[in-house]
PDB file of N, CA and C in Angstrom:
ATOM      1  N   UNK A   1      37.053 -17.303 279.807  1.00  0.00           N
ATOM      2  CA  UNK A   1      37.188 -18.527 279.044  1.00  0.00           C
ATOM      3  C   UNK A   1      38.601 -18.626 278.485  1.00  0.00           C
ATOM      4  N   UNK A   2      39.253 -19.792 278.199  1.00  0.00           N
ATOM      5  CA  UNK A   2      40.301 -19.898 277.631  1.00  0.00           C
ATOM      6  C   UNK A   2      40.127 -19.903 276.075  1.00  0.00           C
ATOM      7  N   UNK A   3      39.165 -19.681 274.978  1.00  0.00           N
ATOM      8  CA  UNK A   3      38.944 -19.993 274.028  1.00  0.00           C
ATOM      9  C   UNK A   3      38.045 -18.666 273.521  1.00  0.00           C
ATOM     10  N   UNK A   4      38.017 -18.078 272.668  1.00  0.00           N
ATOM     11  CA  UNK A   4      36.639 -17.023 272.089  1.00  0.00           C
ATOM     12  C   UNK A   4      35.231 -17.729 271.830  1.00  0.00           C
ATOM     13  N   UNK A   5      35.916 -19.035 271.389  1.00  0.00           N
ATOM     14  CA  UNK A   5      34.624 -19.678 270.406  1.00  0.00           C
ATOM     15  C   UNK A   5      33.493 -20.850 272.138  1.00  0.00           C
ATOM     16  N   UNK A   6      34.430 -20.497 273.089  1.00  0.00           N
ATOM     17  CA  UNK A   6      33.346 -20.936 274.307  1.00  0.00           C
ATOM     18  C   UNK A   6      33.315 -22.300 274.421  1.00  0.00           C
ATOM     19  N   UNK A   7      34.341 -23.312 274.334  1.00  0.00           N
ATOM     20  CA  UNK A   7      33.999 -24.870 274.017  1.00  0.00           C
ATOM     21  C   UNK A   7      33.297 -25.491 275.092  1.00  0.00           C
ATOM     22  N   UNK A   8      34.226 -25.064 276.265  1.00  0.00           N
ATOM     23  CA  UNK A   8      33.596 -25.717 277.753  1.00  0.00           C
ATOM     24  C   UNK A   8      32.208 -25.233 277.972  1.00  0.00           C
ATOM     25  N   UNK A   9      31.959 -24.004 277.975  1.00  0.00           N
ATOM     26  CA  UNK A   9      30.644 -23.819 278.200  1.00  0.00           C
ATOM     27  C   UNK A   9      29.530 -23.770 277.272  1.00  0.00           C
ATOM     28  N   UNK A  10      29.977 -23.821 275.905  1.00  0.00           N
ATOM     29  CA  UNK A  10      28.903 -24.547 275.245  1.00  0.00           C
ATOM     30  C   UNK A  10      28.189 -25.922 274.783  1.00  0.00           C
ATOM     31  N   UNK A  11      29.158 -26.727 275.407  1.00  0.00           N
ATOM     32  CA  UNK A  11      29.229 -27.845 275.594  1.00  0.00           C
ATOM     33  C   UNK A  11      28.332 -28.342 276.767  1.00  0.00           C
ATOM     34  N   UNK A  12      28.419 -27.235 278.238  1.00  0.00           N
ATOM     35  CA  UNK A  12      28.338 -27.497 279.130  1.00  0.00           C
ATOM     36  C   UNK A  12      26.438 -27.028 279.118  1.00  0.00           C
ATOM     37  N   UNK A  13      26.228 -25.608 278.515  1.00  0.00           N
ATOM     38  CA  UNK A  13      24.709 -25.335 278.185  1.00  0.00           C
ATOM     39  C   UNK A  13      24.319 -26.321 277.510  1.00  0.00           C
ATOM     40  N   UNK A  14      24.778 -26.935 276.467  1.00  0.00           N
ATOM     41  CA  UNK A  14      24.013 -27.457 275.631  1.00  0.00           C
ATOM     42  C   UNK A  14      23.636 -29.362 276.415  1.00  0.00           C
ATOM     43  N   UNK A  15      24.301 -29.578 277.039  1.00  0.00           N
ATOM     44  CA  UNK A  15      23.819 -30.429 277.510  1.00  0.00           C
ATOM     45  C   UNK A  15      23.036 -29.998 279.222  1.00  0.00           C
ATOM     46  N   UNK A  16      23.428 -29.277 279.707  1.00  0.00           N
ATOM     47  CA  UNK A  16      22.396 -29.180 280.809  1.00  0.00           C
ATOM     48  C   UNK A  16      21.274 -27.987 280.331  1.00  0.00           C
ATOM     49  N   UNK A  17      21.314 -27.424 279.793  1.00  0.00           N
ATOM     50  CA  UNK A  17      20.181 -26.796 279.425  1.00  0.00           C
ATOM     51  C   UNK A  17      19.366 -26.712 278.227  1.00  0.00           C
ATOM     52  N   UNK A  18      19.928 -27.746 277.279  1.00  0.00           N
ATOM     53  CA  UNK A  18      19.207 -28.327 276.115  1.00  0.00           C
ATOM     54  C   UNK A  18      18.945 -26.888 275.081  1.00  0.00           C
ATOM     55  N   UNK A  19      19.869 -26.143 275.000  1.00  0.00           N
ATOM     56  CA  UNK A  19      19.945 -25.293 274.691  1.00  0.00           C
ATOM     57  C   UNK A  19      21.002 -24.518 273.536  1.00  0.00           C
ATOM     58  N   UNK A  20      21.031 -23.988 273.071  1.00  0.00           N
ATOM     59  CA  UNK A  20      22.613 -23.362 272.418  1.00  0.00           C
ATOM     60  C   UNK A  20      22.989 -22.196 273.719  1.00  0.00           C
ATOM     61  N   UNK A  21      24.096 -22.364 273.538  1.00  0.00           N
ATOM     62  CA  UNK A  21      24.462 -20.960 274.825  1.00  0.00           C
ATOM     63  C   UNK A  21      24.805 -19.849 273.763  1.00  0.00           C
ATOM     64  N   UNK A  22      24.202 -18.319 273.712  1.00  0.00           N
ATOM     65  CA  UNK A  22      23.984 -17.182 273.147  1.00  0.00           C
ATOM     66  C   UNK A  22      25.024 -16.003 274.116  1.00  0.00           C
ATOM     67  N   UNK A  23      26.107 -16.017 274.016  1.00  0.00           N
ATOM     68  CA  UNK A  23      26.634 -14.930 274.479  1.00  0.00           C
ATOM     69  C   UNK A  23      28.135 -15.024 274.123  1.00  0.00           C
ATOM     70  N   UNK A  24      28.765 -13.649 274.319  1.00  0.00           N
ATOM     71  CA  UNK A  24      30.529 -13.710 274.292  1.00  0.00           C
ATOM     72  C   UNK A  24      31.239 -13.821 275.428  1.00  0.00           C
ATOM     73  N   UNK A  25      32.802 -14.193 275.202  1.00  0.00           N
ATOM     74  CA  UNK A  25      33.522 -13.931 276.516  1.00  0.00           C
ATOM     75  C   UNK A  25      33.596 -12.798 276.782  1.00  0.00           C
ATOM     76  N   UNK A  26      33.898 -12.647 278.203  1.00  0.00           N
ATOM     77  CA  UNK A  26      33.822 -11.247 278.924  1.00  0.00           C
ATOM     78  C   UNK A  26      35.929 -10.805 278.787  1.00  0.00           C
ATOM     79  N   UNK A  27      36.459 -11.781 279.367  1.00  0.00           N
ATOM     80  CA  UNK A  27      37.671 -12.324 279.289  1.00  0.00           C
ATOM     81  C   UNK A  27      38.197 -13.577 278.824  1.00  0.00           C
ATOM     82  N   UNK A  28      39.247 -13.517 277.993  1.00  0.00           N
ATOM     83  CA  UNK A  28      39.582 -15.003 277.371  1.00  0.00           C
ATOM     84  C   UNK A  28      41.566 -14.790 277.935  1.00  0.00           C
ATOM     85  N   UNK A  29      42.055 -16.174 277.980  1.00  0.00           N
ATOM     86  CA  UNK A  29      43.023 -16.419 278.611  1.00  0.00           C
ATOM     87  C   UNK A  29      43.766 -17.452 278.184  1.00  0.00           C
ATOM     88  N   UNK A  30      44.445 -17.995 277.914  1.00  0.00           N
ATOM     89  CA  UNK A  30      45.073 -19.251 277.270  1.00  0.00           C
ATOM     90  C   UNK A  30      45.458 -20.459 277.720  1.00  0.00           C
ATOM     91  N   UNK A  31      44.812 -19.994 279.020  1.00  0.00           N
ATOM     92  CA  UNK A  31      44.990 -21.113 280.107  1.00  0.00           C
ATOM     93  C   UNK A  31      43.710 -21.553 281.179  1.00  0.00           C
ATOM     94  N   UNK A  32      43.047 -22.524 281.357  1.00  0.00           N
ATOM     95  CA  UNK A  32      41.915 -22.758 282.220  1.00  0.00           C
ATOM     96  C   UNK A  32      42.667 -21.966 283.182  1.00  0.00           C
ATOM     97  N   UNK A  33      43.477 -22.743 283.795  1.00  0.00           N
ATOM     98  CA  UNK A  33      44.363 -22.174 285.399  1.00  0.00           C
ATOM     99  C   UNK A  33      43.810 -20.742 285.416  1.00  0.00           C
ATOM    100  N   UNK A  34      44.400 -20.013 284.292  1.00  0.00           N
ATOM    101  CA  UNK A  34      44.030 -18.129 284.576  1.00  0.00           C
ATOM    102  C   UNK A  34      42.903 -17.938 284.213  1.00  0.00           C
ATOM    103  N   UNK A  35      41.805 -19.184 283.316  1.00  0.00           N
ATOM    104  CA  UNK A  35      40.266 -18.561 283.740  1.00  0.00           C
ATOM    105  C   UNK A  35      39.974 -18.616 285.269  1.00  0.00           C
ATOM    106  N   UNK A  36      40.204 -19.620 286.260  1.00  0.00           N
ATOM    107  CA  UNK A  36      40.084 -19.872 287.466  1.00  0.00           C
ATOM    108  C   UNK A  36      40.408 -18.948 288.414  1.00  0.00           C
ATOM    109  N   UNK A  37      41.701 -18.525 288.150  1.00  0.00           N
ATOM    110  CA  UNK A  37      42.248 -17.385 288.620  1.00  0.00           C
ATOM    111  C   UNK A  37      41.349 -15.894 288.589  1.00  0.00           C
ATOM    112  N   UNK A  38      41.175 -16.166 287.323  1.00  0.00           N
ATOM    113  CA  UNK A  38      40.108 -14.811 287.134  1.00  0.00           C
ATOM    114  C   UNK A  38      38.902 -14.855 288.003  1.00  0.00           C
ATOM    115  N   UNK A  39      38.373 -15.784 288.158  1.00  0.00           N
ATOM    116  CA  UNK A  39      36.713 -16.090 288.578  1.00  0.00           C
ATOM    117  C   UNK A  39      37.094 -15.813 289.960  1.00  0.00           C
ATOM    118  N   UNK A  40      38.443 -16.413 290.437  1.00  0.00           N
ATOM    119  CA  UNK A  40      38.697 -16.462 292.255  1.00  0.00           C
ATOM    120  C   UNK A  40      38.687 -14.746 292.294  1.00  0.00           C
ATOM    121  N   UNK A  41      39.543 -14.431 291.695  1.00  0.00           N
ATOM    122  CA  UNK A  41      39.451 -12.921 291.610  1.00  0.00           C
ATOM    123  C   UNK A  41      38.555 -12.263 291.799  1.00  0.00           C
ATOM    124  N   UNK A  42      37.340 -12.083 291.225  1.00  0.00           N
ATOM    125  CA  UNK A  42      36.181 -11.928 290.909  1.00  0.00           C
ATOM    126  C   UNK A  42      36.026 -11.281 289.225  1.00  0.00           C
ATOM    127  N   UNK A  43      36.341 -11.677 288.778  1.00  0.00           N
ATOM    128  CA  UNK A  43      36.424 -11.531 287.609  1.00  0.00           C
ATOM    129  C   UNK A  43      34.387 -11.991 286.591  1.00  0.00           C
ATOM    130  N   UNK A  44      34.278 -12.322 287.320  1.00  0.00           N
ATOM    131  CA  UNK A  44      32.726 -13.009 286.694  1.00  0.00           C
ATOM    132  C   UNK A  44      32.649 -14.430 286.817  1.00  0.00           C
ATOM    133  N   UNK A  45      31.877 -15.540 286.311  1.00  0.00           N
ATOM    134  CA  UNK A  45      31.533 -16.842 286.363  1.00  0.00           C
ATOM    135  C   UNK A  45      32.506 -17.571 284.792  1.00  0.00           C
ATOM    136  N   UNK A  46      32.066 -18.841 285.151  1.00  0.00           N
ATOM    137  CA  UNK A  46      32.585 -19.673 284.172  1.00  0.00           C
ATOM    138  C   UNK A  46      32.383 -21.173 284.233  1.00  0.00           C
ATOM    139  N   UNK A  47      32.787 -21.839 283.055  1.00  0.00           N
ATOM    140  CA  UNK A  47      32.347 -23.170 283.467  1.00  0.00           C
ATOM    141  C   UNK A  47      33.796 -23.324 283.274  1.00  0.00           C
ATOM    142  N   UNK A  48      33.891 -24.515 284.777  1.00  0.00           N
ATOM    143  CA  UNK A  48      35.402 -25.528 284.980  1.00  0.00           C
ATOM    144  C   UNK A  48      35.264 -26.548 285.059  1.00  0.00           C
ATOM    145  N   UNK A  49      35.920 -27.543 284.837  1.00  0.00           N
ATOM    146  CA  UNK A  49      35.724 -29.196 285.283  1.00  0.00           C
ATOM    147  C   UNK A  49      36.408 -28.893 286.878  1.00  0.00           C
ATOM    148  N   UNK A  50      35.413 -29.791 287.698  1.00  0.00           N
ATOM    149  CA  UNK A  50      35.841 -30.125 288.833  1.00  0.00           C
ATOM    150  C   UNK A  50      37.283 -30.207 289.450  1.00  0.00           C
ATOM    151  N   UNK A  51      37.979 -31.192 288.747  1.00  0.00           N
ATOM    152  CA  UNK A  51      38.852 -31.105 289.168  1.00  0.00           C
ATOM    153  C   UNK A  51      40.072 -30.225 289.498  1.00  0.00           C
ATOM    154  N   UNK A  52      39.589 -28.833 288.525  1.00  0.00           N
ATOM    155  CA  UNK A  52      40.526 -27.936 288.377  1.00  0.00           C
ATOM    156  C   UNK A  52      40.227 -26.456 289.642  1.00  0.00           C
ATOM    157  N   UNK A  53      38.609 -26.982 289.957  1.00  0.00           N
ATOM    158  CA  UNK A  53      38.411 -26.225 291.081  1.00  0.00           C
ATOM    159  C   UNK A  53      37.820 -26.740 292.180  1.00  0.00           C
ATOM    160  N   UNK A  54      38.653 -28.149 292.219  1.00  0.00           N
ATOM    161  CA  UNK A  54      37.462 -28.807 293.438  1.00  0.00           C
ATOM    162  C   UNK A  54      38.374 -28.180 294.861  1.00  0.00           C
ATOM    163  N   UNK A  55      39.222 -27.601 294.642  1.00  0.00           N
ATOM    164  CA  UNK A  55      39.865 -26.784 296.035  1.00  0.00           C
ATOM    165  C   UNK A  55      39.272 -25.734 296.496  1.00  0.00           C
ATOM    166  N   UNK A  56      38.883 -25.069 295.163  1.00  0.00           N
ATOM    167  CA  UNK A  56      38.658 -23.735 295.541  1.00  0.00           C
ATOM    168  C   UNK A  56      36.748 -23.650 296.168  1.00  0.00           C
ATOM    169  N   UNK A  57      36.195 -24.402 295.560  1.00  0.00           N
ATOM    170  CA  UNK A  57      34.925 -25.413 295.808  1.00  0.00           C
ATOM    171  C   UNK A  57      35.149 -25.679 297.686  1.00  0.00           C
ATOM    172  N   UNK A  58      35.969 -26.410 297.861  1.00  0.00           N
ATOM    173  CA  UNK A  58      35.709 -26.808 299.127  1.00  0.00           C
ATOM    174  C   UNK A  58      36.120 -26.093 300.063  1.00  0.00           C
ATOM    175  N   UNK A  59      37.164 -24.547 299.686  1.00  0.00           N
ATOM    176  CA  UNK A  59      37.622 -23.996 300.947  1.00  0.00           C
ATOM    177  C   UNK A  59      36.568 -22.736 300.525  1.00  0.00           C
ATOM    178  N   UNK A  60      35.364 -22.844 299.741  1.00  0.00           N
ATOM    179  CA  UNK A  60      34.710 -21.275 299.796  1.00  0.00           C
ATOM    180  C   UNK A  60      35.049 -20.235 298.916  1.00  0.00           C
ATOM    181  N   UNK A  61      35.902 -20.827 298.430  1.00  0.00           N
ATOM    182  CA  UNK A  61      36.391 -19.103 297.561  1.00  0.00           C
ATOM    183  C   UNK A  61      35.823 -19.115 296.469  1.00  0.00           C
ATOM    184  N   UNK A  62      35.293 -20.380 295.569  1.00  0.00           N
ATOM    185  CA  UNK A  62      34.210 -20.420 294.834  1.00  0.00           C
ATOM    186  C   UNK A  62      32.702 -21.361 295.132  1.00  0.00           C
ATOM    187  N   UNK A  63      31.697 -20.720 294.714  1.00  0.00           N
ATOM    188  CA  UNK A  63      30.366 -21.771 294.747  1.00  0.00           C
ATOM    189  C   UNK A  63      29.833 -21.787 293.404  1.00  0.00           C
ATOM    190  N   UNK A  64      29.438 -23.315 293.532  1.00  0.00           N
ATOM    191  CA  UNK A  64      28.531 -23.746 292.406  1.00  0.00           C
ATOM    192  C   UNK A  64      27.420 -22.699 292.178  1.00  0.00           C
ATOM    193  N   UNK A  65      26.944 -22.438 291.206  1.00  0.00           N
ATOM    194  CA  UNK A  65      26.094 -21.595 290.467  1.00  0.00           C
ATOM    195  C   UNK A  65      24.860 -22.711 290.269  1.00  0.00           C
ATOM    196  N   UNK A  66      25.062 -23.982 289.498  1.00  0.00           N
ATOM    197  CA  UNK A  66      23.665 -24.740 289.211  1.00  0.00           C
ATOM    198  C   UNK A  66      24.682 -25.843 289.580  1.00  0.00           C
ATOM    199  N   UNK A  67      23.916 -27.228 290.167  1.00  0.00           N
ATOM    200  CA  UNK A  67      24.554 -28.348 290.368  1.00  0.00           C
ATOM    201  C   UNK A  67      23.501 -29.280 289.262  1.00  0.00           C
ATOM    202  N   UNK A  68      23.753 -29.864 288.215  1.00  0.00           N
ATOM    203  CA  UNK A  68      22.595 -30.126 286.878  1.00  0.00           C
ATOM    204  C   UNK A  68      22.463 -31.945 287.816  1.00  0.00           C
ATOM    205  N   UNK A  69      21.692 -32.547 287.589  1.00  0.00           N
ATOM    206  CA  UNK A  69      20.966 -33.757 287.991  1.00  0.00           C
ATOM    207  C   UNK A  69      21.931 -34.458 286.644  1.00  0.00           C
ATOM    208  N   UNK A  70      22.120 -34.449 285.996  1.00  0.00           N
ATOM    209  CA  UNK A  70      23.420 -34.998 284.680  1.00  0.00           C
ATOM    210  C   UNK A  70      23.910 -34.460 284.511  1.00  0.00           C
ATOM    211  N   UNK A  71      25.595 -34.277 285.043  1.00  0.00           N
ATOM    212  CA  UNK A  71      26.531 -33.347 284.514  1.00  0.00           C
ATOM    213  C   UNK A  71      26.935 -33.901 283.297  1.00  0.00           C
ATOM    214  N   UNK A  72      27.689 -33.115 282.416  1.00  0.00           N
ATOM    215  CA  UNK A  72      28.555 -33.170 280.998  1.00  0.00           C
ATOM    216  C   UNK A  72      29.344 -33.914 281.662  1.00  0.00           C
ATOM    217  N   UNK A  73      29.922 -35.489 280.958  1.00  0.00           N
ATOM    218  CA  UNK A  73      31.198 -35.681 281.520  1.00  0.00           C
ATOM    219  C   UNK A  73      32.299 -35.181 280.236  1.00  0.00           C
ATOM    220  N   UNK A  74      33.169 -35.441 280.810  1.00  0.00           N
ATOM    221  CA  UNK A  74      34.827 -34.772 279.970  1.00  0.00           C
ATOM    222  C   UNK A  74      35.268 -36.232 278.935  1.00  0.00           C
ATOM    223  N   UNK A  75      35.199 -36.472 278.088  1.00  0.00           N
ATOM    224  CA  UNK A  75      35.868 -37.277 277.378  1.00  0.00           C
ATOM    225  C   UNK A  75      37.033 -37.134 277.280  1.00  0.00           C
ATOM    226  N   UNK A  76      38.324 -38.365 277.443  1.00  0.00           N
ATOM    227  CA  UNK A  76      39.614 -37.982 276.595  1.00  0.00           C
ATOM    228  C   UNK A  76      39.891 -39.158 276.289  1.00  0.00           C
ATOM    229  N   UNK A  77      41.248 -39.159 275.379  1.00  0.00           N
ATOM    230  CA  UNK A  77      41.418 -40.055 274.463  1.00  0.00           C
ATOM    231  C   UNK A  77      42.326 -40.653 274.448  1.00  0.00           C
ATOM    232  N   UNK A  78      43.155 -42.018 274.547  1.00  0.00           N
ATOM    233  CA  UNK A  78      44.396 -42.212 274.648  1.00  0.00           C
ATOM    234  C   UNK A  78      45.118 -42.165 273.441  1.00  0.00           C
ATOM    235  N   UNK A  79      46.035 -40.770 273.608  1.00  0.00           N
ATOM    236  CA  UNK A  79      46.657 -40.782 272.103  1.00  0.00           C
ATOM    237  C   UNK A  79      48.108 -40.859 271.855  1.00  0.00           C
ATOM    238  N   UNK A  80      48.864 -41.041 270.719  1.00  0.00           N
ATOM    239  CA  UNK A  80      50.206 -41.231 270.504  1.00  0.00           C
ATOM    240  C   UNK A  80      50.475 -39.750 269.025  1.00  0.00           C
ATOM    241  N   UNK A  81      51.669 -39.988 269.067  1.00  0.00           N
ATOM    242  CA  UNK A  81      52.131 -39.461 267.923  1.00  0.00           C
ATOM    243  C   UNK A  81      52.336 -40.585 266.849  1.00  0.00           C
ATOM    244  N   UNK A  82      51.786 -40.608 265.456  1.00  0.00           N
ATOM    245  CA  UNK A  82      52.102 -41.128 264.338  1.00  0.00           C
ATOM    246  C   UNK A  82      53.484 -41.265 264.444  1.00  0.00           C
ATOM    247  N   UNK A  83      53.702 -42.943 264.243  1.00  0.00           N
ATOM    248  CA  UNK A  83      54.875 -43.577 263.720  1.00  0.00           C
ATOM    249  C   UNK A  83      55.430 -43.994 265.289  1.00  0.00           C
ATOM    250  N   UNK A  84      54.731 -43.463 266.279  1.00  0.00           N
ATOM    251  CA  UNK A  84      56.303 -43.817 267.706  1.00  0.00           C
ATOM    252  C   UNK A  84      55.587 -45.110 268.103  1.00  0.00           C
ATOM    253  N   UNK A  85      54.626 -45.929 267.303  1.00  0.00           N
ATOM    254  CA  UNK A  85      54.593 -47.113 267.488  1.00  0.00           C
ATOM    255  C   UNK A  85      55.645 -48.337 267.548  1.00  0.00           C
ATOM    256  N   UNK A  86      56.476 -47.526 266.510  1.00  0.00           N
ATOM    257  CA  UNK A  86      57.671 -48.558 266.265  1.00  0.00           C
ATOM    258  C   UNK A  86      58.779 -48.382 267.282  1.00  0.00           C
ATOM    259  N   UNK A  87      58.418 -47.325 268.602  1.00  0.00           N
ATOM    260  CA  UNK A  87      59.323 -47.472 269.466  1.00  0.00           C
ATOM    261  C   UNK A  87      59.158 -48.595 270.794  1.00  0.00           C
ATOM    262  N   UNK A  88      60.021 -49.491 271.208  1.00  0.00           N
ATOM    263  CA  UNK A  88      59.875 -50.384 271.751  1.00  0.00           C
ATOM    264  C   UNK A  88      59.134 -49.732 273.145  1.00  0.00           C
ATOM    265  N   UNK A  89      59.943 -48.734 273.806  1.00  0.00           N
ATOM    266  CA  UNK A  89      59.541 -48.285 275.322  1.00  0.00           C
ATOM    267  C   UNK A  89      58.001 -47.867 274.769  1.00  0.00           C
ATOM    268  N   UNK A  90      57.629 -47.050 273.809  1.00  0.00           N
ATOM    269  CA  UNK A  90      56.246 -46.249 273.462  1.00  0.00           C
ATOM    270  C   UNK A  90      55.067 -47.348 273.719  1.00  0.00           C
ATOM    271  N   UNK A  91      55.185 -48.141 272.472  1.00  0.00           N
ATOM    272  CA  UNK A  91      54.983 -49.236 272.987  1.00  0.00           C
ATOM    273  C   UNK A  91      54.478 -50.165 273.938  1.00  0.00           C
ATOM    274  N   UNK A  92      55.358 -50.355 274.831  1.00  0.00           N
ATOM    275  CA  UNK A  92      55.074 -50.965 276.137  1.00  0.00           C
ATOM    276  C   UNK A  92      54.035 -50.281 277.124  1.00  0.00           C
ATOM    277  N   UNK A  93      54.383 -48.728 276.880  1.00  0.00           N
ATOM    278  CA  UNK A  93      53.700 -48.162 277.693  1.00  0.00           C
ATOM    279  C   UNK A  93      52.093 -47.874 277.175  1.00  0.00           C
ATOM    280  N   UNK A  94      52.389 -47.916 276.298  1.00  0.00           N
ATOM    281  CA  UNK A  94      50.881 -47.949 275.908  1.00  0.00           C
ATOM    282  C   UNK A  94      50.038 -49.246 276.393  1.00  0.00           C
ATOM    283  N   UNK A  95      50.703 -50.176 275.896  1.00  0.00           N
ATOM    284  CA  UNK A  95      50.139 -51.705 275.690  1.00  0.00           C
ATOM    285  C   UNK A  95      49.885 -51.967 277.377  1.00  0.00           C
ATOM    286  N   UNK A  96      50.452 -51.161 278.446  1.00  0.00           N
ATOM    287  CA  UNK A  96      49.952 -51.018 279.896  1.00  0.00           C
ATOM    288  C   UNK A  96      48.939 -50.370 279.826  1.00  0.00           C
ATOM    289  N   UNK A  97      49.424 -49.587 279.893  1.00  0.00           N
ATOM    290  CA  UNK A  97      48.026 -48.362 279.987  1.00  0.00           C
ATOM    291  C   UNK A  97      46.887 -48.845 279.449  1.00  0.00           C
ATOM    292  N   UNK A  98      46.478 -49.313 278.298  1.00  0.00           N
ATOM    293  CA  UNK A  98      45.141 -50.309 277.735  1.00  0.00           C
ATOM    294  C   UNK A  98      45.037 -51.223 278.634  1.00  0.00           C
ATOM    295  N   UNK A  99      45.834 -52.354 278.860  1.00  0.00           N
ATOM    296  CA  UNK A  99      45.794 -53.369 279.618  1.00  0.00           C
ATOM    297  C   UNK A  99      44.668 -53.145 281.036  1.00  0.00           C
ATOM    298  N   UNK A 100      45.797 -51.761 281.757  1.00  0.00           N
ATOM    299  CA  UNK A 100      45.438 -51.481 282.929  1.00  0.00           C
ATOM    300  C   UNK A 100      43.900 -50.522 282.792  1.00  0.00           C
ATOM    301  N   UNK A 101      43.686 -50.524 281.794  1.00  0.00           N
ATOM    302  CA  UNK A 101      42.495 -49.008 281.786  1.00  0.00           C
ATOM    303  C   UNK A 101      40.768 -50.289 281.415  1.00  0.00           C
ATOM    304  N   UNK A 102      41.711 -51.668 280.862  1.00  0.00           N
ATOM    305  CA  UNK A 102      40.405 -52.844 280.652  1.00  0.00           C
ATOM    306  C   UNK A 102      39.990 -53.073 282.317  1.00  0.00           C
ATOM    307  N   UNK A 103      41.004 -52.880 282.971  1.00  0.00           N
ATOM    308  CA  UNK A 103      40.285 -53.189 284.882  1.00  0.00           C
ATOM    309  C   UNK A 103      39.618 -52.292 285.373  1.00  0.00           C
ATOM    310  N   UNK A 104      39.692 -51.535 284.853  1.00  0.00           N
ATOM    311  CA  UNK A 104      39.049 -49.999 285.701  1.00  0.00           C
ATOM    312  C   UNK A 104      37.457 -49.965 285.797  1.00  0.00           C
TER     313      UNK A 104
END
């Protein structure tokens, strides 16, 4: 895990298995990338978002463990730093990015 306190995968039990998840990391790392790394390794299991192992997923070097009928999705957030509103370019780019994220 990249974390002690388990975010991804308690997040990830608690919604597919309606459950609290009850255990420690085996290995912790500061980076998803080197939990991934670890698991390709063989290092033990873990929970990843897809996208960070949908390679390793499709050439074999890892397999799904449970595929849940409702996965957890990933929330994120569109965020700024306090005050860089008042920058003209910041700004703009934001005021796209909303624009473009109302079509999606």
């Amino acid at each position: 895990t990249y974390a002690e306190d388990l975010p991804i995968a308690r997040r990830y039990w608690r919604h597919v298995f309606g459950r609290r998840l009850d255990c420690r990391a085996a290995v912790t790392v500061p980076d998803l990338r080197g939990v991934l790394a670890a698991v390709v390794a063989g290092a033990g299991f873990s929970v990843l978002p897809r996208y960070l192992c949908a390679a390793e997923l499709a050439s074999g070097a890892l397999v799904e463990l449970y595929a849940p009928e409702d996965p957890p999705i990933n929330t994120a957030y569109l965020v700024q730093r306090p005050g860089s509103a008042v920058n003209p370019q910041v700004a703009r780019v934001r005021d796209l990015l909303i624009g473009a994220g109302r079509a999606w």
